[in-house]
C-alpha atoms as a PDB file:
ATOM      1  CA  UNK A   1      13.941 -11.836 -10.484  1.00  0.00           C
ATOM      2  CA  UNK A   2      12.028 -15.354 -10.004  1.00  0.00           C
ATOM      3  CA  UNK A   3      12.125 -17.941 -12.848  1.00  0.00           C
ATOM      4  CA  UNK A   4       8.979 -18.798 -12.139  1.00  0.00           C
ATOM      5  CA  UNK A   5       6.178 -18.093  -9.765  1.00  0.00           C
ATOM      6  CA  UNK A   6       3.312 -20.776  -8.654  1.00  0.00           C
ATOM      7  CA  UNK A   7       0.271 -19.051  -6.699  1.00  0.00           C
ATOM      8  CA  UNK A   8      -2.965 -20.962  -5.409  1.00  0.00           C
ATOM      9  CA  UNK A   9      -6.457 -18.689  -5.571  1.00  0.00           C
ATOM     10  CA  UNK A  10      -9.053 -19.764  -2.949  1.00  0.00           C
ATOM     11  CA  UNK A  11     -12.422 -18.016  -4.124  1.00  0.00           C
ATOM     12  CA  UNK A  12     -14.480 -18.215  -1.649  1.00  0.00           C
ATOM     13  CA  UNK A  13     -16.702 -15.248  -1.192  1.00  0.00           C
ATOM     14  CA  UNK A  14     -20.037 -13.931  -3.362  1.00  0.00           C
ATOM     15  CA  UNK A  15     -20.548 -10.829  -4.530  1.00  0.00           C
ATOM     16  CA  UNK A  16     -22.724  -9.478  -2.686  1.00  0.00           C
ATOM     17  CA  UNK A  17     -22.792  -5.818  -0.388  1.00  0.00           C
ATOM     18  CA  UNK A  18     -18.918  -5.299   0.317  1.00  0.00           C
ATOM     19  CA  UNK A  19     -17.731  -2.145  -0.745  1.00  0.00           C
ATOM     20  CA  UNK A  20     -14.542  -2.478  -0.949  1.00  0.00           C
ATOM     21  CA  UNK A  21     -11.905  -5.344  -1.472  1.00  0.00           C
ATOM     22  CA  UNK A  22      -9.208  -5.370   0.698  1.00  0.00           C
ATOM     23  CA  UNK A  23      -5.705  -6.517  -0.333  1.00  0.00           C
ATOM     24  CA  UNK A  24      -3.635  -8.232   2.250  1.00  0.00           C
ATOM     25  CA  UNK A  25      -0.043  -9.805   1.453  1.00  0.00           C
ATOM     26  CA  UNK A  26       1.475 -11.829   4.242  1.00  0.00           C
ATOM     27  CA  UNK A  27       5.008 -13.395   5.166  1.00  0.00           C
ATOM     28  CA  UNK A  28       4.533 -15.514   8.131  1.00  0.00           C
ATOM     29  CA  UNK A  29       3.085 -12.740  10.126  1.00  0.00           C
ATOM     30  CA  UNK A  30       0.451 -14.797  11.976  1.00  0.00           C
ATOM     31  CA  UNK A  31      -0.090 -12.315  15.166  1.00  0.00           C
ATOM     32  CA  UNK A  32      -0.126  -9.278  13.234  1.00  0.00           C
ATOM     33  CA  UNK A  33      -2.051 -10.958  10.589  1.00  0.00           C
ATOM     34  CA  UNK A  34      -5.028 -12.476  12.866  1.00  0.00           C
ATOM     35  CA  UNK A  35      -4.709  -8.654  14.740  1.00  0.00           C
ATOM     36  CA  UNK A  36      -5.262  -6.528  11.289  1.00  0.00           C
ATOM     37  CA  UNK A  37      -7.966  -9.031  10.165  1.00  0.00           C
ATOM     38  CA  UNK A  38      -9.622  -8.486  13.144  1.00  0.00           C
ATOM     39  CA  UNK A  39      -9.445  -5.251  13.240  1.00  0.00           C
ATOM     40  CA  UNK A  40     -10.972  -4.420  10.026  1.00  0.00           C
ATOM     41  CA  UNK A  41     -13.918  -6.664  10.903  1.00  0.00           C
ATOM     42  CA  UNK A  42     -14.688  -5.028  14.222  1.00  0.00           C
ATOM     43  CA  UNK A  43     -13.624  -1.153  13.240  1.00  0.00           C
ATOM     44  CA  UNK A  44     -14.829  -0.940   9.940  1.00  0.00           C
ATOM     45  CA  UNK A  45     -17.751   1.549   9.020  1.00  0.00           C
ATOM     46  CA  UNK A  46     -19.388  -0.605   6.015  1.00  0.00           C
ATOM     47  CA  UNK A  47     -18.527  -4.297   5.138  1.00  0.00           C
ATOM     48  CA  UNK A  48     -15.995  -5.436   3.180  1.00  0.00           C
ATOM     49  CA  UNK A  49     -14.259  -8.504   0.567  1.00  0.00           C
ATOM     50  CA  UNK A  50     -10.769  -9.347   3.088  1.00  0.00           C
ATOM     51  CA  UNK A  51      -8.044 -11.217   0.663  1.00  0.00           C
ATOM     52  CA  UNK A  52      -4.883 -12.310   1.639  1.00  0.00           C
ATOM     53  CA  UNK A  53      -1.960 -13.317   0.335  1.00  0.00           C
ATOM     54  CA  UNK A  54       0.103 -16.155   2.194  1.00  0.00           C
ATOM     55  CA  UNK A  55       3.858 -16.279   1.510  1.00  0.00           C
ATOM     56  CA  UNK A  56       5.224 -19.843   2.611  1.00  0.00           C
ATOM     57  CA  UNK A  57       2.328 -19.523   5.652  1.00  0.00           C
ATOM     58  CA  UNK A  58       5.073 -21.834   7.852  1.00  0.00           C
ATOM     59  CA  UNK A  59       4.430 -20.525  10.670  1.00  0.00           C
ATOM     60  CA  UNK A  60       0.678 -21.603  10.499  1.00  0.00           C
ATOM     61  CA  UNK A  61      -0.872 -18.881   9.047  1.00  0.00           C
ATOM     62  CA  UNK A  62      -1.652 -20.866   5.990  1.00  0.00           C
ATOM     63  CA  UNK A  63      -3.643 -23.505   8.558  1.00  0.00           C
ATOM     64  CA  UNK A  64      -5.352 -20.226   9.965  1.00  0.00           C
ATOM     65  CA  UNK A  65      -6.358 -18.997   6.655  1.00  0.00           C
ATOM     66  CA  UNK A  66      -7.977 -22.476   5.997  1.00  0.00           C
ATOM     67  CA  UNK A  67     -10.253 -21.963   8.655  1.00  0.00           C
ATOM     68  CA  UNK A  68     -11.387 -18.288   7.842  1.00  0.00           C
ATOM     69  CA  UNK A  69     -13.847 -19.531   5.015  1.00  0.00           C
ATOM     70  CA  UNK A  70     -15.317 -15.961   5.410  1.00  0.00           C
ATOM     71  CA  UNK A  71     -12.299 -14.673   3.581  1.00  0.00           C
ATOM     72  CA  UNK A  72     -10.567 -15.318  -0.025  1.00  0.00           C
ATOM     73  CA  UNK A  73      -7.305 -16.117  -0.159  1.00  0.00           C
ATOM     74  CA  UNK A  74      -3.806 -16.378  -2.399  1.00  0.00           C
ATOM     75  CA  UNK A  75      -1.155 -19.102  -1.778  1.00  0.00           C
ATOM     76  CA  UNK A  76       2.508 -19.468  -2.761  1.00  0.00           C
ATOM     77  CA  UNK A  77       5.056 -21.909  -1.325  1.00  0.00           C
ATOM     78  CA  UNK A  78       7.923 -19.314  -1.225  1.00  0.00           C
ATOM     79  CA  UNK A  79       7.853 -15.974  -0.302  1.00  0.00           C
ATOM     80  CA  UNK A  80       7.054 -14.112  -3.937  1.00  0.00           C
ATOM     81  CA  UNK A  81       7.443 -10.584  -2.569  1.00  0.00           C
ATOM     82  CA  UNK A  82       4.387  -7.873  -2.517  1.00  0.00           C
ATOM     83  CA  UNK A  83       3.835  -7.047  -6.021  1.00  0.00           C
ATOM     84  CA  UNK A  84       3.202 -10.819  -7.097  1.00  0.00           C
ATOM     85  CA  UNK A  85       1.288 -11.086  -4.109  1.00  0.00           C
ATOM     86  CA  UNK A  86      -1.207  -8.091  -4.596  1.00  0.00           C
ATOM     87  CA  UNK A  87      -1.803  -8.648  -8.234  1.00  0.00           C
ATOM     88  CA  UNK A  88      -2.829 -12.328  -7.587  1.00  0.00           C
ATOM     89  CA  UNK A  89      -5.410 -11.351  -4.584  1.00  0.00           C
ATOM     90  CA  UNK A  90      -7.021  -8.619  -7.353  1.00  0.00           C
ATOM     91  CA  UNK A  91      -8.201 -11.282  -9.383  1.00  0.00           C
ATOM     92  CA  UNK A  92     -10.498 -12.204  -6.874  1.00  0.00           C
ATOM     93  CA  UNK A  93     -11.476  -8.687  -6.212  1.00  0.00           C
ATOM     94  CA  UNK A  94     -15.850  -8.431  -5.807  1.00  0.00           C
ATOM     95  CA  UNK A  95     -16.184  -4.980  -5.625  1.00  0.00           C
ATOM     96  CA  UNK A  96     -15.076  -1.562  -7.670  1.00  0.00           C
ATOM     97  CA  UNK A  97     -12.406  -0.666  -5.387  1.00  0.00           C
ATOM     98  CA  UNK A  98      -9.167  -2.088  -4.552  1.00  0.00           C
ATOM     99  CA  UNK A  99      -7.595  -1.342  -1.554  1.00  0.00           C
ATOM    100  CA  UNK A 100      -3.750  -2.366  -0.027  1.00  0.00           C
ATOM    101  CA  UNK A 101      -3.221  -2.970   3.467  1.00  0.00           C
ATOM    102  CA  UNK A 102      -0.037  -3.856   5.504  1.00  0.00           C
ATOM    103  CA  UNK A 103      -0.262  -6.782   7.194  1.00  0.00           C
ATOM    104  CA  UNK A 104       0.963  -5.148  10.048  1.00  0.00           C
ATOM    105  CA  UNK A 105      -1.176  -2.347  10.394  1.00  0.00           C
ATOM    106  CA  UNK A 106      -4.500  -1.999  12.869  1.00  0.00           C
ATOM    107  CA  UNK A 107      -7.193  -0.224  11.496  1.00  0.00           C
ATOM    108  CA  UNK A 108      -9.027   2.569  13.751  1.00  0.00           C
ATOM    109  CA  UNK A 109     -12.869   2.646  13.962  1.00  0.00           C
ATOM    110  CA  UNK A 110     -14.266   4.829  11.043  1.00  0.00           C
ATOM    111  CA  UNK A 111     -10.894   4.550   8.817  1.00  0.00           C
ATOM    112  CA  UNK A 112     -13.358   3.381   5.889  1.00  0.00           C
ATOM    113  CA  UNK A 113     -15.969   5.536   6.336  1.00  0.00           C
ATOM    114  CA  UNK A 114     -13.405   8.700   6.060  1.00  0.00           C
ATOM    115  CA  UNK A 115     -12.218   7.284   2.292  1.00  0.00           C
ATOM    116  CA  UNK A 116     -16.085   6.203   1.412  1.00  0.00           C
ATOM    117  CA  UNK A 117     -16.975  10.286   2.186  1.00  0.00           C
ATOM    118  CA  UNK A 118     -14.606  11.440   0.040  1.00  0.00           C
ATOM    119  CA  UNK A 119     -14.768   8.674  -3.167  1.00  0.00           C
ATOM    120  CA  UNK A 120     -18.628   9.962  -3.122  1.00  0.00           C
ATOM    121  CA  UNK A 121     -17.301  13.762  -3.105  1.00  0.00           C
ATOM    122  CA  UNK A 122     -14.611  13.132  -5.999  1.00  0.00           C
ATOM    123  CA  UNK A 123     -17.468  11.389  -8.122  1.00  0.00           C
ATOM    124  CA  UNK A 124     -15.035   9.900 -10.777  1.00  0.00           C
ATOM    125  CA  UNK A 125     -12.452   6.928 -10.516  1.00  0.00           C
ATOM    126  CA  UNK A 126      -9.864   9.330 -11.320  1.00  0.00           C
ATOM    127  CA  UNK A 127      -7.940   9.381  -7.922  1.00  0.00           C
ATOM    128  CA  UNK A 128      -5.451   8.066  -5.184  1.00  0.00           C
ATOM    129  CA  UNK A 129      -6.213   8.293  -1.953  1.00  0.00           C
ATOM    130  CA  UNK A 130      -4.312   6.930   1.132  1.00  0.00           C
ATOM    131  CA  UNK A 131      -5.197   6.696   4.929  1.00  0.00           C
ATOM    132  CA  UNK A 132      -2.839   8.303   7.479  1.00  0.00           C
ATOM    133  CA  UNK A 133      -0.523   5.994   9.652  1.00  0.00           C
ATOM    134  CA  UNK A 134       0.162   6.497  13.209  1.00  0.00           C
ATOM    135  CA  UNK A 135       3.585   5.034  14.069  1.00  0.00           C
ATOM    136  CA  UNK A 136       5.662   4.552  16.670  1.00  0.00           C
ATOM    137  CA  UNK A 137       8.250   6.590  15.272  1.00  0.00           C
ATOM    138  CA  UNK A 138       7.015   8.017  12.212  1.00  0.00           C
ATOM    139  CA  UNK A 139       8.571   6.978   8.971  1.00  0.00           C
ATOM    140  CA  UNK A 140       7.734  10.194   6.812  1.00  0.00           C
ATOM    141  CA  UNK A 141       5.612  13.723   7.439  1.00  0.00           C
ATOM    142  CA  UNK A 142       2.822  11.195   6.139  1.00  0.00           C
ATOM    143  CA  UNK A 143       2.464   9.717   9.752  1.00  0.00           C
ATOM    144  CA  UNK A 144       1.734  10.685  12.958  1.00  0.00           C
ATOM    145  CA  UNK A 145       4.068   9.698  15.402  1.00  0.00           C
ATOM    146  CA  UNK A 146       3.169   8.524  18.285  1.00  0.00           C
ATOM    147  CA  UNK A 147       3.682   4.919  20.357  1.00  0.00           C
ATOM    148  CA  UNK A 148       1.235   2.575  20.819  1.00  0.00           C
ATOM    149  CA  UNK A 149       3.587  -0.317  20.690  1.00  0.00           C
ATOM    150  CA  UNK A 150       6.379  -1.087  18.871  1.00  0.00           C
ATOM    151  CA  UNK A 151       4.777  -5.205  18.673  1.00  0.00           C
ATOM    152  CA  UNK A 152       2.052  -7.077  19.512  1.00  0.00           C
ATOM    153  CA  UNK A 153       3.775  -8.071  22.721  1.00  0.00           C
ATOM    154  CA  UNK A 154       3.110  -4.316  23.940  1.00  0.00           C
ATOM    155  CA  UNK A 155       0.450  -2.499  21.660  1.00  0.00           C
ATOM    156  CA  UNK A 156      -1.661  -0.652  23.962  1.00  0.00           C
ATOM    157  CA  UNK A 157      -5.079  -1.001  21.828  1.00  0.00           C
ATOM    158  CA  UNK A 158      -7.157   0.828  24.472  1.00  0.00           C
ATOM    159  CA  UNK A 159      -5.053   3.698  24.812  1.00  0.00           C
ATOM    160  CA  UNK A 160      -4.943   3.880  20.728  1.00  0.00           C
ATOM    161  CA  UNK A 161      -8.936   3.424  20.539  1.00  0.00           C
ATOM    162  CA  UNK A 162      -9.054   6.422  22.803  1.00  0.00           C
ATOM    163  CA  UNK A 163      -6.797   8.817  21.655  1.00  0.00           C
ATOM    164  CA  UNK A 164      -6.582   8.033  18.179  1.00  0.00           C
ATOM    165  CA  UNK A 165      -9.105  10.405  16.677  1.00  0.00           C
ATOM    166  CA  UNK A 166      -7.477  13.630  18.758  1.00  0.00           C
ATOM    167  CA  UNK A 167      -4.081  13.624  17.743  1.00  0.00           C
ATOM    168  CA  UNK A 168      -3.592  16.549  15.195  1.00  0.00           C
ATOM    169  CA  UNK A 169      -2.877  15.799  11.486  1.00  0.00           C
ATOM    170  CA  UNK A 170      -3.974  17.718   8.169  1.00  0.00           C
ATOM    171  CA  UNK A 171      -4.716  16.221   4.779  1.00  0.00           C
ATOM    172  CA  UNK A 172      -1.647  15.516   3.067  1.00  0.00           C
ATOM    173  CA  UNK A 173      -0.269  15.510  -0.637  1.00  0.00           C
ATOM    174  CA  UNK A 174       0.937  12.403  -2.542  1.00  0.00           C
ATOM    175  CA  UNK A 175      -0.599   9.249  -1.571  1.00  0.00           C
ATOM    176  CA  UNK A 176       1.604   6.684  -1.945  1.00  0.00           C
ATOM    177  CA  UNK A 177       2.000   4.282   0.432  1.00  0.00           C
ATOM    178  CA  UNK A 178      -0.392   1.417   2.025  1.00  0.00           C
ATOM    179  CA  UNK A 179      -3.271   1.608   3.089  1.00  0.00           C
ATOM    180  CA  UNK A 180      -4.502   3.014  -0.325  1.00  0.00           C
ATOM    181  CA  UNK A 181      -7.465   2.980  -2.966  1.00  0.00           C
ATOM    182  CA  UNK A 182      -8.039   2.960  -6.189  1.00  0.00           C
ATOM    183  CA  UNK A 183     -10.988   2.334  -8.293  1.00  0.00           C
ATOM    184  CA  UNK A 184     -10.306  -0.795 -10.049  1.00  0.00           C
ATOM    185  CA  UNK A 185     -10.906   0.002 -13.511  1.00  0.00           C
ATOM    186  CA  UNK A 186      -7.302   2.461 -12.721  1.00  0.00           C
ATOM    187  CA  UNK A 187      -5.693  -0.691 -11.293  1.00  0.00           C
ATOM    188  CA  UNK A 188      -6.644  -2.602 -14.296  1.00  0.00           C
ATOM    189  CA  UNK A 189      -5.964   0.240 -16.855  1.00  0.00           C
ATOM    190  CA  UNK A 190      -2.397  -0.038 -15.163  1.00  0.00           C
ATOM    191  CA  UNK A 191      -1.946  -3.362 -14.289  1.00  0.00           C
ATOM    192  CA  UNK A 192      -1.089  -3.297 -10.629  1.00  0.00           C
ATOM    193  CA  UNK A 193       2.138  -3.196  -9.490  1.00  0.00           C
ATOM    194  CA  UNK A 194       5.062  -3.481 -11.279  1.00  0.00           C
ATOM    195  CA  UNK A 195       6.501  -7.203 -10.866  1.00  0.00           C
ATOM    196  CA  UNK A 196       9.961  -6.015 -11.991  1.00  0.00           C
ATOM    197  CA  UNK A 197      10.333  -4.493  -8.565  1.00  0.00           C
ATOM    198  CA  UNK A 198       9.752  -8.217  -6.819  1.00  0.00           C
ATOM    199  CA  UNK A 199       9.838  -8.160  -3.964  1.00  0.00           C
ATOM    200  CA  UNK A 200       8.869  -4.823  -3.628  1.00  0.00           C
ATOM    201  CA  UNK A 201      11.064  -2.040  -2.850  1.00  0.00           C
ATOM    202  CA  UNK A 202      10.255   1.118  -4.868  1.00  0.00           C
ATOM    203  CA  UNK A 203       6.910  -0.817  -5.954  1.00  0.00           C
ATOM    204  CA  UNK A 204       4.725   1.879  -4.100  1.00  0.00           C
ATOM    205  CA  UNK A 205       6.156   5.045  -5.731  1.00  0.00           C
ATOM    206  CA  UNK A 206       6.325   3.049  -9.385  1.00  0.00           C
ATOM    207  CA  UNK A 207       2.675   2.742  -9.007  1.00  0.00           C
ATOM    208  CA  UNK A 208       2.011   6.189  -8.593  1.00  0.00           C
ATOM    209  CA  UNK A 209       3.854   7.181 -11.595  1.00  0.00           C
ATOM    210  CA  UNK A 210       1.852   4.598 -13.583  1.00  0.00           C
ATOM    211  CA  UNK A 211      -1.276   6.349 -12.236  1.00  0.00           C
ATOM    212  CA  UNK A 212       0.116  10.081 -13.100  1.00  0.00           C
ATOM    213  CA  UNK A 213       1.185   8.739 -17.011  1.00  0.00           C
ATOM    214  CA  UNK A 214      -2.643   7.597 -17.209  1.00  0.00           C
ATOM    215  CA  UNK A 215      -3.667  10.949 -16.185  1.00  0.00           C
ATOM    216  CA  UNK A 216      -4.486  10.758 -12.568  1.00  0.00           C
ATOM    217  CA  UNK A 217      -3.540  14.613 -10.483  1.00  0.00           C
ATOM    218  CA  UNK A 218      -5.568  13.527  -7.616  1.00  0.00           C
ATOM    219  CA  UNK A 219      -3.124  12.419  -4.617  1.00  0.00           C
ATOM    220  CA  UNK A 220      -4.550  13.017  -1.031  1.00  0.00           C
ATOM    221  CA  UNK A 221      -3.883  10.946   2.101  1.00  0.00           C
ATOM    222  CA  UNK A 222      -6.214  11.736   4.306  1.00  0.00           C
ATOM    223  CA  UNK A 223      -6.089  12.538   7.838  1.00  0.00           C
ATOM    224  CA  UNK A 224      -9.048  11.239   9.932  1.00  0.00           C
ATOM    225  CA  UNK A 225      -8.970   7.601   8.155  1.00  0.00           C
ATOM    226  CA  UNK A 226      -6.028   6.422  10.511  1.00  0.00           C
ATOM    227  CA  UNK A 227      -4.948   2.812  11.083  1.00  0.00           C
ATOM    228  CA  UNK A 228      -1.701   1.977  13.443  1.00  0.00           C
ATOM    229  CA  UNK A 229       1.232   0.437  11.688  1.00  0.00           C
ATOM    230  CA  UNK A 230       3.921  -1.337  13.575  1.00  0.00           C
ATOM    231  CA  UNK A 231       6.339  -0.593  10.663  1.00  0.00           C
ATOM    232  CA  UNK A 232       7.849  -2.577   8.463  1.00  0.00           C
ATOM    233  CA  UNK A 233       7.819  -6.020   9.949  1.00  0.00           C
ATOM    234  CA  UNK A 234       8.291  -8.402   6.849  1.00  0.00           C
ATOM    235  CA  UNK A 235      10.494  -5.444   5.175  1.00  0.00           C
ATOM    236  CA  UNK A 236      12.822  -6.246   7.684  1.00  0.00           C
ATOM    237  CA  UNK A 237      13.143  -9.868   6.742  1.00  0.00           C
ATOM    238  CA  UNK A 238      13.934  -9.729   3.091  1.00  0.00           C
ATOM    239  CA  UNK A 239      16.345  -9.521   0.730  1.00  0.00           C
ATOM    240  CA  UNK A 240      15.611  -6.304  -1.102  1.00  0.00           C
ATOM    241  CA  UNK A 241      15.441  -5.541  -4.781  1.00  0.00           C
ATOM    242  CA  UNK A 242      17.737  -2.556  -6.149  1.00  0.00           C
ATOM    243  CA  UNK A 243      14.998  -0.421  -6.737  1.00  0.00           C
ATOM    244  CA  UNK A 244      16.082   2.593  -6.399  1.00  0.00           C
ATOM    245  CA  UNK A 245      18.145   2.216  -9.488  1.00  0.00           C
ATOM    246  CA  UNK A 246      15.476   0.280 -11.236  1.00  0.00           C
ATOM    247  CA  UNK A 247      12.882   3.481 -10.958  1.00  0.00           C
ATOM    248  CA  UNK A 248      15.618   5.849 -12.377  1.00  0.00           C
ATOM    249  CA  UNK A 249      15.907   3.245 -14.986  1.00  0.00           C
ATOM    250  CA  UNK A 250      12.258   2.928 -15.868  1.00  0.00           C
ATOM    251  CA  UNK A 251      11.287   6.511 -15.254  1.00  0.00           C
ATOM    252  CA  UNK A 252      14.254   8.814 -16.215  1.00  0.00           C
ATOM    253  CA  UNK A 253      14.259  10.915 -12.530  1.00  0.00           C
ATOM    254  CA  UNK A 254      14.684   9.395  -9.032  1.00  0.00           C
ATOM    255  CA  UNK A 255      11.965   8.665  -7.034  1.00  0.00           C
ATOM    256  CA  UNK A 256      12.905  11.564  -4.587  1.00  0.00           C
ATOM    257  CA  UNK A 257      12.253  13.739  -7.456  1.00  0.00           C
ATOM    258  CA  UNK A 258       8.813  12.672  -8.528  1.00  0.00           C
ATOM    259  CA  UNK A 259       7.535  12.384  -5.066  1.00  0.00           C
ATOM    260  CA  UNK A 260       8.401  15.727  -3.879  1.00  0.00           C
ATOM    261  CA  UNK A 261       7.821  17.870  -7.524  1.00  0.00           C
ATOM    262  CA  UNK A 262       5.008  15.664  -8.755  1.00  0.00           C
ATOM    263  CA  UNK A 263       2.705  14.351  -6.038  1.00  0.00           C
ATOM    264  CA  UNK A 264       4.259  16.678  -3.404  1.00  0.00           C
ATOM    265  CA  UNK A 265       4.749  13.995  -1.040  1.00  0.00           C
ATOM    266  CA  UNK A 266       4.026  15.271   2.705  1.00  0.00           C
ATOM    267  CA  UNK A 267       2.899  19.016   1.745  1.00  0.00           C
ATOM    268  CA  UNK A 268      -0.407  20.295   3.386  1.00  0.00           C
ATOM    269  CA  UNK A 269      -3.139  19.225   0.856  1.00  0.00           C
ATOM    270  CA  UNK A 270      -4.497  22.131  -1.469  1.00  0.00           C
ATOM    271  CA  UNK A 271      -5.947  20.002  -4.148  1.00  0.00           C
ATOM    272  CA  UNK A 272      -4.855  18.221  -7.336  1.00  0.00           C
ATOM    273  CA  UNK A 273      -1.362  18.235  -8.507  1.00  0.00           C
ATOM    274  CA  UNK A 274      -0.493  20.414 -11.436  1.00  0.00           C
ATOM    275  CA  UNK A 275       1.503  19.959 -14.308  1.00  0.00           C
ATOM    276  CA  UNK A 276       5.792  20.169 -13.836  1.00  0.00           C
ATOM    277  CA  UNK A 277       8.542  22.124 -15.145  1.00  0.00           C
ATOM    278  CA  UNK A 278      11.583  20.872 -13.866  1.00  0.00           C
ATOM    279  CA  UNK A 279      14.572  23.367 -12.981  1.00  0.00           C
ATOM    280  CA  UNK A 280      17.289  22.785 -15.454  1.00  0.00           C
ATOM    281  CA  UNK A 281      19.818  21.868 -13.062  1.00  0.00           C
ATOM    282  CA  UNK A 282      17.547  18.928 -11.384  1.00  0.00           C
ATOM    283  CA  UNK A 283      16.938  17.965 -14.862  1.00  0.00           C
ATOM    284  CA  UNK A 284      21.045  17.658 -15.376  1.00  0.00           C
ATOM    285  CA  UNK A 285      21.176  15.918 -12.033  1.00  0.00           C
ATOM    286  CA  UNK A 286      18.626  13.269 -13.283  1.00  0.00           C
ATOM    287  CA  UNK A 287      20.376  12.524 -16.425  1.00  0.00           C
ATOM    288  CA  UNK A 288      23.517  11.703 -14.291  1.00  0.00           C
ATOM    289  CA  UNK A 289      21.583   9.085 -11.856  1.00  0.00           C
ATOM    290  CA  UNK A 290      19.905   7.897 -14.868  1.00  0.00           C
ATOM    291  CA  UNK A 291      23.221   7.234 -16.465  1.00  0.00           C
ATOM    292  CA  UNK A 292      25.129   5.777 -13.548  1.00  0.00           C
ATOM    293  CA  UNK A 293      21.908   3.953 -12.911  1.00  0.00           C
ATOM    294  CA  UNK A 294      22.150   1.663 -16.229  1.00  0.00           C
ATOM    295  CA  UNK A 295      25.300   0.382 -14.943  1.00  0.00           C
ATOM    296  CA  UNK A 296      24.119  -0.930 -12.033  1.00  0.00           C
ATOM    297  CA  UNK A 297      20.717  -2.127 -13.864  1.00  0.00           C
ATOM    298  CA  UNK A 298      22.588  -4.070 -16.282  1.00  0.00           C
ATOM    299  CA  UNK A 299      24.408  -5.841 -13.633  1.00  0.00           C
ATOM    300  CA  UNK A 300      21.381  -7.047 -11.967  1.00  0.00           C
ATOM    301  CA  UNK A 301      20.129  -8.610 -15.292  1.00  0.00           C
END
C-alpha cells in the first residue's frame, strides 16, 4: 500500500452532448494509448467525454496528453496502479455514465451504440454491462479468440474492421471486466474501486461484489459491442498486489466462487442473476481459504 498518493486533474472539457465518459488509466503505453484514443474517436456511434489517467507518462505520453486539449486528463508522477487511477479520472466525469477502458484495447465501429441500445431497454441505473473482447488468445469464455495482432507492431486493423462483426459470440453472464458501464450514481453509491487492491489485481471482481451488496442482479456482457484487446500489456509490468487473499479477506468466499455462483461468469446470458444458496461443502471450503487467508493478509499489513 502507498503512503501517500499525489494526482494532478486537468479539466478541460464542457458539458455539453457526450454521452458517456470514458475512463482511461495509462502506464507509459504511448502506441497503444494514441491507437485506443483514436479509435474511440473514429469508431464510436455517439460522442463522448475521453479521460485518461497518466502513470509517470516517461515515455512521452504525458507531452502527448498536453497537446490533446480535446480530452481531460489525470496525472501522477509514479505509477499509482488502476484503482487510484480510475477514481481520480471520475471526478471529472460530464456525463451519467462511467465507463472503463484498457488502454490497450481498440474499439470496433458501433461498440457504443450496442451498450446505448440496451441502457435505453433496461430503463433504470440498476445494471453492469460489459463489451465483449476479441483476443489473440482469449483470456476467459468472455472473449472471442481470434488474432489480429499480438502488438501494435503487427495488428492487422483492416482485417479486424472486416471480420469483426461475423465472428460468432452470444451474450454472456457476469460482466466484470473492462470495457464496462455503470450509471454513475452506482459508481458513486459505491465509491469506485476499491484502493486496498492498489494496484489492481482482484479490483475488477471486488467491484462487482460492491455492486451485488447494493442490490444490482443485472450482469450481461454483451456480444456485438466488441473492441480488440492486446491483453494485458501494463499487467505485465507490475508488481502485483496479493489479491486473491485480500478478496477472501474482505468478502468471506474466493473470487472463483462469486464469479461462477453469483454473476455466472461466462454462462450463456438468460437474464438477471438470482439469489444463492451455497452447497454446504463449498461453504466449508470457503471458511478454510478465508482462514488461511488472514495469515497471509496480516503479513502484508
Amino acid at each position: 500500500m502507498m503512503s501517500s498518493v499525489s494526482i494532478r486533474s486537468f479539466k478541460r472539457t464542457e458539458k455539453n452532448d457526450s454521452l458517456f465518459s470514458i475512463l482511461i488509466p495509462s502506464w507509459n503505453n504511448l502506441s497503444y494509448l494514441k491507437l485506443c484514443v483514436s479509435s474511440i474517436q473514429k469508431n464510436s456511434t455517439y460522442p463522448h467525454q475521453i479521460i485518461v489517467h497518466i502513470n509517470e507518462g516517461n515515455d512521452g505520453s504525458l507531452e502527448w496528453i498536453e497537446q490533446q486539449t480535446q480530452l481531460d486528463y489525470t496525472y501522477s508522477k509514479e505509477n499509482v496502479g488502476v484503482c487510484y487511477a480510475l477514481n481520480a479520472c471520475s471526478q471529472l466525469a460530464n456525463t451519467d455514465y462511467i465507463l472503463y477502458m484498457n488502454d490497450d484495447m481498440y474499439a470496433c465501429p458501433g461498440w457504443d451504440a450496442a451498450l446505448w441500445e440496451d441502457i435505453k431497454i433496461i430503463g433504470n441505473p440498476y445494471f453492469f454491462l460489459s463489451a465483449t473482447a476479441i483476443e489473440p488468445v482469449a483470456q476467459s469464455n468472455c472473449s472471442i479468440s481470434k488474432n489480429y495482432g499480438t502488438a501494435i507492431s503487427n495488428f492487422d486493423e483492416q482485417q479486424l474492421l472486416r471480420e469483426y462483426a461475423e465472428l460468432p459470440m452470444s451474450n454472456w453472464m457476469g460482466a466484470t471486466w473492462s470495457p464496462n458501464i455503470v450509471h454513475r450514481s452506482i459508481w458513486n453509491q459505491v465509491g469506485g474501486y476499491s484502493i486496498e487492491f492498489s494496484p489492481g489485481m482482484y479490483s475488477d471482481p471486488d467491484f462487482s461484489m460492491k455492486l451485488w451488496q447494493m442490490g444490482i442482479r443485472l450482469f450481461k456482457g454483451l456480444a456485438v459491442s466488441r473492441v480488440y484487446h492486446f491483453g494485458s500489456v501494463s499487467v505485465k509490468k507490475i508488481k502485483k498486489n496479493k489479491g486473491y487473499y485480500q478478496f477472501i479477506g474482505k468478502w468471506g468466499m474466493t473470487s472463483s466462487t462469486f464469479s461462477k455462483k453469483f454473476i455466472r461468469r461466462g454462462e450463456v446470458f438468460d437474464g438477471a442473476c438470482g439469489e444463492v444458496q451455497l452447497p454446504v461443502i463449498l461453504k466449508f471450503k470457503n471458511l478454510v481459504k478465508r482462514l488461511s487467508s488472514a495469515f497471509v493478509n496480516k503479513s502484508l499489513q
